[in-house]
Protein backbone atom coordinates (compact mmCIF):
# COMPACT_ATOMS: atom_id res chain seq x y z
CA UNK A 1 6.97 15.06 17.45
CA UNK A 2 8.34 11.75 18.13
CA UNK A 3 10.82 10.20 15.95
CA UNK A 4 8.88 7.37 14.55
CA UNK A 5 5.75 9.91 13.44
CA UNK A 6 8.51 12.08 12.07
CA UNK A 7 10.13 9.15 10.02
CA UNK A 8 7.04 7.75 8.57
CA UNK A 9 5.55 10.85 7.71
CA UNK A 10 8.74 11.94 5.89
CA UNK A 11 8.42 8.13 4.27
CA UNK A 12 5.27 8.61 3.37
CA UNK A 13 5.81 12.13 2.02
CA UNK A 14 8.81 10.77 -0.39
CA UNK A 15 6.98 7.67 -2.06
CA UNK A 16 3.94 9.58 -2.49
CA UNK A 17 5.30 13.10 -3.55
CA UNK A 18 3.41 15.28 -0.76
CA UNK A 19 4.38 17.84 1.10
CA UNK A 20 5.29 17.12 4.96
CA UNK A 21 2.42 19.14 6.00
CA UNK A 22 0.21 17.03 4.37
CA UNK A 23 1.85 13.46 4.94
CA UNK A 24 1.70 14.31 9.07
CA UNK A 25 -2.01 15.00 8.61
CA UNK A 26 -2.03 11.64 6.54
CA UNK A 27 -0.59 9.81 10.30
CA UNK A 28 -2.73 11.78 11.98
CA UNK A 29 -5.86 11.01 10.22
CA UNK A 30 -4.73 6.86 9.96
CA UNK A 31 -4.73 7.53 14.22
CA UNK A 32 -7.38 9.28 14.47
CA UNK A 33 -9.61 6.05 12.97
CA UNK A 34 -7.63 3.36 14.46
CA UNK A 35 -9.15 4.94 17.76
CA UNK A 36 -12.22 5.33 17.01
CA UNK A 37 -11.91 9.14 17.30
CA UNK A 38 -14.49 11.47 15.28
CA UNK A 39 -12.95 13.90 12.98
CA UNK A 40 -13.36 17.87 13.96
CA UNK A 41 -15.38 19.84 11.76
CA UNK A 42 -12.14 21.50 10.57
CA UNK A 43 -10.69 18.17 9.39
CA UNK A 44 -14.35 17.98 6.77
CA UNK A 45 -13.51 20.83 5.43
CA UNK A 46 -10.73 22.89 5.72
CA UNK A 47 -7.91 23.00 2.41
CA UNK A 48 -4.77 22.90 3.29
CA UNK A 49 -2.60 20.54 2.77
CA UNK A 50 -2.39 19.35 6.63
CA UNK A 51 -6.40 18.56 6.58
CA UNK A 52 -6.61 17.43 2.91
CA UNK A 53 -3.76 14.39 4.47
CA UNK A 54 -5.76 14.00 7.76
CA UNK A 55 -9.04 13.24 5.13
CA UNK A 56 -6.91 10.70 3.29
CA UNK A 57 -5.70 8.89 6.28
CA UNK A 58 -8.74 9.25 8.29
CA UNK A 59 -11.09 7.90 5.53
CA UNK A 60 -8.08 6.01 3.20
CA UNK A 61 -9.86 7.82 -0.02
CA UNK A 62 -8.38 6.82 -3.51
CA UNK A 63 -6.47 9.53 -3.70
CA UNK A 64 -3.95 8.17 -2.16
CA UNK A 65 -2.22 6.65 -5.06
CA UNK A 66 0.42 8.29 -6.52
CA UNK A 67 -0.59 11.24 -8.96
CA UNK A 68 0.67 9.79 -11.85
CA UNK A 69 -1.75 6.73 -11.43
CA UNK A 70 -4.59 8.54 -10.23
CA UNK A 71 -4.19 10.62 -13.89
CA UNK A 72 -4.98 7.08 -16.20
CA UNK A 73 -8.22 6.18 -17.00
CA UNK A 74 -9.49 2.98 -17.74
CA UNK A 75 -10.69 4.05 -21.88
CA UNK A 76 -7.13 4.73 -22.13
CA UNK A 77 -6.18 1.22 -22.14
């Protein structure tokens, strides 16, 4: 792992509260669609925490906003 993936994947875990494992498969997913590359079977659907932060990057869902502002709802307000 090169230096700059490790830093911004240990970045990314701290502001966001993830685990490692699932921040690296956050880069990975972000370069994985900046290529053009098609995501593996596994990536759809596998669970842990790794492929859950490959989906995230790969397809830059929602959820990745912080938990705590991914928990209010708009009829709160």
């Amino acid at each position: 792992m090169n230096d700059v993936f490790a830093d911004k994947s240990q970045a990314l875990a701290e502001e966001m509260g993830w685990t490692t494992r699932r921040a690296e498969g956050y880069v990975d997913g972000e370069a994985y669609r900046r290529r053009g590359l098609e995501i593996s079977a596994y990536h759809k659907i596998a669970l842990d925490e790794y492929a859950q932060g490959f989906r995230t990057g790969y397809y830059k869902e929602a959820h990745s906003l912080p938990s705590d502002d991914s928990e209010k709802s708009p009829a709160a307000a």
